[in-house]
N, C-alpha and C. Protein backbone atom coordinates (compact mmCIF):
# COMPACT_ATOMS: atom_id res chain seq x y z
N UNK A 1 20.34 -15.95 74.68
CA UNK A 1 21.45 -16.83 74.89
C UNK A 1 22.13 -17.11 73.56
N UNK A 2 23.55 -17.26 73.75
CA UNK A 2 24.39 -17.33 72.45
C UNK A 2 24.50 -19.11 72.06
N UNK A 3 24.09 -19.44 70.88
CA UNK A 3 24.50 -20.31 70.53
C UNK A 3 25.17 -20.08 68.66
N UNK A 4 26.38 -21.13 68.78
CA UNK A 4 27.18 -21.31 67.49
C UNK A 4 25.88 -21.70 66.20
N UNK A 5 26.24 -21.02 65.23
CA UNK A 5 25.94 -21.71 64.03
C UNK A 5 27.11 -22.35 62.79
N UNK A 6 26.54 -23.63 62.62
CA UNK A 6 27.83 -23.60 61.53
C UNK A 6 27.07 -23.33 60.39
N UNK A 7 27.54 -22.94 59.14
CA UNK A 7 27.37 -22.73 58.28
C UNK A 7 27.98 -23.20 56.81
N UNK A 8 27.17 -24.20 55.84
CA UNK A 8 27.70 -24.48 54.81
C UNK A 8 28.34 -23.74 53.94
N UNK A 9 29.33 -24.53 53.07
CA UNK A 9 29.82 -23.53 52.21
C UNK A 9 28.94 -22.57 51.06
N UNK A 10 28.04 -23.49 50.45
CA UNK A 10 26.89 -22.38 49.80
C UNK A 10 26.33 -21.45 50.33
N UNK A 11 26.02 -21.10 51.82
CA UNK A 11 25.56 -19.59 52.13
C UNK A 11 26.86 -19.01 52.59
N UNK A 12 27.97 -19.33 52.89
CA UNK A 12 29.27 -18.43 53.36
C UNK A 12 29.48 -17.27 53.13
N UNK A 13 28.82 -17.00 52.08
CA UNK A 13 28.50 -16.00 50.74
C UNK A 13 27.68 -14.66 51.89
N UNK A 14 26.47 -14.81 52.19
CA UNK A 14 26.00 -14.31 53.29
C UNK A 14 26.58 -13.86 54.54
N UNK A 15 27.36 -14.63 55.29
CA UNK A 15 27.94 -14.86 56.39
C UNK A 15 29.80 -14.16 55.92
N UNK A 16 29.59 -13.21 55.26
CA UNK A 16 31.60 -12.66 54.66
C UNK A 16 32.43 -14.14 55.01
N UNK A 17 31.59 -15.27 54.53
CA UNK A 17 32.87 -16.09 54.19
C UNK A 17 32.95 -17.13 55.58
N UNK A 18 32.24 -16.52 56.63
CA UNK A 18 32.62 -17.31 58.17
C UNK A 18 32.00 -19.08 57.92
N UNK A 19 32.55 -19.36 58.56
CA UNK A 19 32.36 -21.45 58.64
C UNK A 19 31.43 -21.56 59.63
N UNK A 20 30.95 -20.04 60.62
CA UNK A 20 30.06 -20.65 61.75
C UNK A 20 30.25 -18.92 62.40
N UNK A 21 28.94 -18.68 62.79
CA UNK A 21 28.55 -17.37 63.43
C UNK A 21 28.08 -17.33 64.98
N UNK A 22 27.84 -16.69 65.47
CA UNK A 22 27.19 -16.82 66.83
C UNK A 22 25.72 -16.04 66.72
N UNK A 23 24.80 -16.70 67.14
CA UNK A 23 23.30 -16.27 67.28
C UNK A 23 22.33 -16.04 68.41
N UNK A 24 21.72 -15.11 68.68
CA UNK A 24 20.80 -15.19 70.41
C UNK A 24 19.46 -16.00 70.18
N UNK A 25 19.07 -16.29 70.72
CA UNK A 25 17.87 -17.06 70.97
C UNK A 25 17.08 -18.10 71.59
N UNK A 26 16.28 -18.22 71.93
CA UNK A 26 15.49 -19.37 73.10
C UNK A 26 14.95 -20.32 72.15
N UNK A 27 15.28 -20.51 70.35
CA UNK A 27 14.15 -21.25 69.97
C UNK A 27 15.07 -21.17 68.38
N UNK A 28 15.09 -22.43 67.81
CA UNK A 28 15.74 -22.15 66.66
C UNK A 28 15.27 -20.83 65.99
N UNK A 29 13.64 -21.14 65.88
CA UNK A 29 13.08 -20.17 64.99
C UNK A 29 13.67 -18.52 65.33
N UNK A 30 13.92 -18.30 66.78
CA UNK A 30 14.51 -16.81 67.07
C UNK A 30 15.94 -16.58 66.80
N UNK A 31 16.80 -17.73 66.33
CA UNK A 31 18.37 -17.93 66.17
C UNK A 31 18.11 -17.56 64.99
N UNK A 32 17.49 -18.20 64.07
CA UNK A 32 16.91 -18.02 62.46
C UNK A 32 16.85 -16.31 62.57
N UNK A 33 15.94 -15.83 63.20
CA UNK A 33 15.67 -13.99 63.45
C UNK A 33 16.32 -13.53 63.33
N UNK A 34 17.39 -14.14 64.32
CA UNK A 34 18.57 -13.19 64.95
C UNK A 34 19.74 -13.15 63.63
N UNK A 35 20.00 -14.22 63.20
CA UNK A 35 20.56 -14.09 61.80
C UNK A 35 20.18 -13.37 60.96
N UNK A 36 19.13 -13.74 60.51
CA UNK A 36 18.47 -12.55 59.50
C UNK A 36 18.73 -10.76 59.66
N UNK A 37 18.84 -10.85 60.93
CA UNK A 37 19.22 -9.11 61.37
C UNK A 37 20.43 -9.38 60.92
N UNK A 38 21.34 -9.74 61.15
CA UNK A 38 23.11 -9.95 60.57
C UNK A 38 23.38 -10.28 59.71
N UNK A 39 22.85 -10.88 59.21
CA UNK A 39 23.14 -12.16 57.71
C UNK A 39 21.88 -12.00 56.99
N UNK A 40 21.51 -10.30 56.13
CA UNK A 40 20.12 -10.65 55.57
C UNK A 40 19.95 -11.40 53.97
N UNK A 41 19.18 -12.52 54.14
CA UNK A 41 18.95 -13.10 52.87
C UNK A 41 19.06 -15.02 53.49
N UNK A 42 19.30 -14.83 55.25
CA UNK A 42 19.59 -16.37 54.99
C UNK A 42 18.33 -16.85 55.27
N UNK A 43 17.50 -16.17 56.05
CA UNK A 43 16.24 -16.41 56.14
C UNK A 43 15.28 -17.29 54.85
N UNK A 44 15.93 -16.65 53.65
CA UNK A 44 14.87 -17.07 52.77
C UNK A 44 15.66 -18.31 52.06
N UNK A 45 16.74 -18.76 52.27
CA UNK A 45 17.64 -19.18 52.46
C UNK A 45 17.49 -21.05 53.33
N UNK A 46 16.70 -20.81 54.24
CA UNK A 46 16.34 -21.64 54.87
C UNK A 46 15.51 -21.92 54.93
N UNK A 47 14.45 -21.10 54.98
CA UNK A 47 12.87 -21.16 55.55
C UNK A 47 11.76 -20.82 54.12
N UNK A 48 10.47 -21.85 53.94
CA UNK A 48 9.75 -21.17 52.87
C UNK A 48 8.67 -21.21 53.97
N UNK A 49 7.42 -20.70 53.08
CA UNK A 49 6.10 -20.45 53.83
C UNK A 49 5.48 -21.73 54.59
N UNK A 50 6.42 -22.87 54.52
CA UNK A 50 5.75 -24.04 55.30
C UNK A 50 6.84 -24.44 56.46
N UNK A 51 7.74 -24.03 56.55
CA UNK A 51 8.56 -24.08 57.46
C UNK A 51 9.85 -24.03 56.53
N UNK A 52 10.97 -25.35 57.39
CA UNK A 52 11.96 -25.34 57.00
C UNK A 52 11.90 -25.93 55.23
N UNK A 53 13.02 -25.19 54.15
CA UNK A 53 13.29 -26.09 53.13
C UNK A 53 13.04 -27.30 52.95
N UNK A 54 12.53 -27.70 51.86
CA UNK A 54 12.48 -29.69 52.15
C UNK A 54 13.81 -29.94 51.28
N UNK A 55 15.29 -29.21 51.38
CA UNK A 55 16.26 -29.56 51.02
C UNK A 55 16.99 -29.19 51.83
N UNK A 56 16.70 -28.54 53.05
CA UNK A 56 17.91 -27.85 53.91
C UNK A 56 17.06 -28.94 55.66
N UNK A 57 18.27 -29.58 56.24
CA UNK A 57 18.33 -29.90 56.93
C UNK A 57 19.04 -29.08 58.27
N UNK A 58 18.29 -29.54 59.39
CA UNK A 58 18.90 -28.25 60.74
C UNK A 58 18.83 -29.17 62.00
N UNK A 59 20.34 -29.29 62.16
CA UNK A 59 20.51 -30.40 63.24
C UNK A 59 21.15 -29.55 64.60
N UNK A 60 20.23 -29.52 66.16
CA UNK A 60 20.61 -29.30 67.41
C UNK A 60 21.37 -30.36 67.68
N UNK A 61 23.00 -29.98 67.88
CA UNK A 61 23.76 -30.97 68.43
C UNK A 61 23.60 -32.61 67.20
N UNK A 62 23.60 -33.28 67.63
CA UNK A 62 22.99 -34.19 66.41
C UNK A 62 22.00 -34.59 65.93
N UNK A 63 20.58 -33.81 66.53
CA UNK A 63 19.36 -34.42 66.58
C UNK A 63 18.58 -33.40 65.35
N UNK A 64 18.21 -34.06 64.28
CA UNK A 64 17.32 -33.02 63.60
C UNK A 64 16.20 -32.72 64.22
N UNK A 65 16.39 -31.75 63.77
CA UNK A 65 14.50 -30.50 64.15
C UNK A 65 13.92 -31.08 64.26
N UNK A 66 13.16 -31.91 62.82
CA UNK A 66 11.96 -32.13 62.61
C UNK A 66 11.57 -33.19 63.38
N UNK A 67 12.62 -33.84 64.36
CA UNK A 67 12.28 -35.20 65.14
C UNK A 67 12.13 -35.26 66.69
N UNK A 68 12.41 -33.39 66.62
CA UNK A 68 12.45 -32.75 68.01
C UNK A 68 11.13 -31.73 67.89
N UNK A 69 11.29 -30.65 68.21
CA UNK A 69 10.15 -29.81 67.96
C UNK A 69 10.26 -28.74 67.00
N UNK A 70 11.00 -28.85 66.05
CA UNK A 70 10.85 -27.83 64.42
C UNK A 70 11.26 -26.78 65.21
N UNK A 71 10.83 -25.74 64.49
CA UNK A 71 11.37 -24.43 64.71
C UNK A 71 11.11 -24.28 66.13
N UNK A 72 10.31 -24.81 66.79
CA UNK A 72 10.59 -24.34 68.05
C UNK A 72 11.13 -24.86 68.80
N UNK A 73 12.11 -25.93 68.64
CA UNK A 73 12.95 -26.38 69.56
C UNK A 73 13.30 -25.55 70.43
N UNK A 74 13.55 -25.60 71.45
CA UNK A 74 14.74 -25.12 72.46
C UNK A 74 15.98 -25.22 72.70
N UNK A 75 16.51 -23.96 72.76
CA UNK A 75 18.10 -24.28 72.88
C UNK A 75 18.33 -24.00 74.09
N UNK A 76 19.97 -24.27 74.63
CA UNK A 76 20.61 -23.80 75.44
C UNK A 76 21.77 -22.74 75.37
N UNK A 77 22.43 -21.89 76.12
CA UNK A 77 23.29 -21.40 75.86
C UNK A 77 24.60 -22.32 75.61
N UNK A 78 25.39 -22.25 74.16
CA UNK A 78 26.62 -22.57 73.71
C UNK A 78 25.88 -24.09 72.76
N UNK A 79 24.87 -24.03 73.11
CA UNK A 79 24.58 -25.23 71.71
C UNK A 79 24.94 -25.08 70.57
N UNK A 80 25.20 -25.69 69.56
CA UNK A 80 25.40 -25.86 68.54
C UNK A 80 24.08 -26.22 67.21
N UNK A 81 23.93 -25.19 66.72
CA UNK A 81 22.93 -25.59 64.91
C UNK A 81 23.81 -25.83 63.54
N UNK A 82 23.57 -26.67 62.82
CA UNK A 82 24.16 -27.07 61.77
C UNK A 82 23.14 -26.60 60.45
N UNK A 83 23.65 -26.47 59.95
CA UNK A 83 22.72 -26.19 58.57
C UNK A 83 23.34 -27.43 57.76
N UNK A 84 22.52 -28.14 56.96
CA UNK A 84 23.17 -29.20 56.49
C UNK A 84 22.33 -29.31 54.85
N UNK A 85 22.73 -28.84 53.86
CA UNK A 85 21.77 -29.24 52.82
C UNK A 85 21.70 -30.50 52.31
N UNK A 86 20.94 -31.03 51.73
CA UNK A 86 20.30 -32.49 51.64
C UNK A 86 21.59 -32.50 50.14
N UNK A 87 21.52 -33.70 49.76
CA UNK A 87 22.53 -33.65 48.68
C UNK A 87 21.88 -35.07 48.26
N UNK A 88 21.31 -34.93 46.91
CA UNK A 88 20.96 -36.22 46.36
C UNK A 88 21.85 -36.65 44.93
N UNK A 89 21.57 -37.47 44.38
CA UNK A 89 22.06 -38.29 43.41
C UNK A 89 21.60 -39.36 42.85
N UNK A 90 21.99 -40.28 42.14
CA UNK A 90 21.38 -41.12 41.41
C UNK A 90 22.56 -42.17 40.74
C-alpha cells in the first residue's frame, strides 16, 4: 500500500530534491525498505543499530512512532510519514 512521505530539507539531497515521495508498505519499518530501494543512503540516514536516530523524529499522521508501535507501526493506504529532525539549542 502507497503511503506519502514528506521529506526534510537536509535529505532532499537523496530524494533529487522532492519535498515528499510515495512509499509501499504495511509497517513503517517496510516504507523505510521501500525507500532505501529508491532513495539509497536514507536508510542510514534514519535508522542506527538500535532503531530510529535519537535525533530524527517519525510522525504517522501526528502521532510519533515511538508512542505508537516504532518501526512497526501500521499504516494505511494514503497515510502520511513525516521525517522531522530534532533541532536543539541553547
Amino acid at each position: 500500500m502507497a503511503v506519502t512521505v514528506r521529506i526534510p530539507t537536509p535529505l532532499r539531497t537523496l530524494t533529487g530534491g522532492e519535498e515528499s515521495v510515495q512509499a509501499d508498505g504495511g509497517t513503517v519499518r517496510q516504507v523505510i525498505e521501500d525507500m532505501e530501494a529508491k532513495h539509497p543512503g536514507i536508510r542510514d540516514r534514519l535508522l542506527d543499530d538500535k532503531g530510529v536516530r535519537r535525533f530524527v523524529n517519525l510522525y504517522v499522521g501526528e502521532e510519533d512512532i515511538r508512542f505508537l508501535d516504532g518501526l512497526d507501526t501500521a499504516l494505511s493506504a494514503g497515510q502520511e510519514i513525516s521525517i522531522v529532525p530534532a533541532i536543539a539549542g541553547g
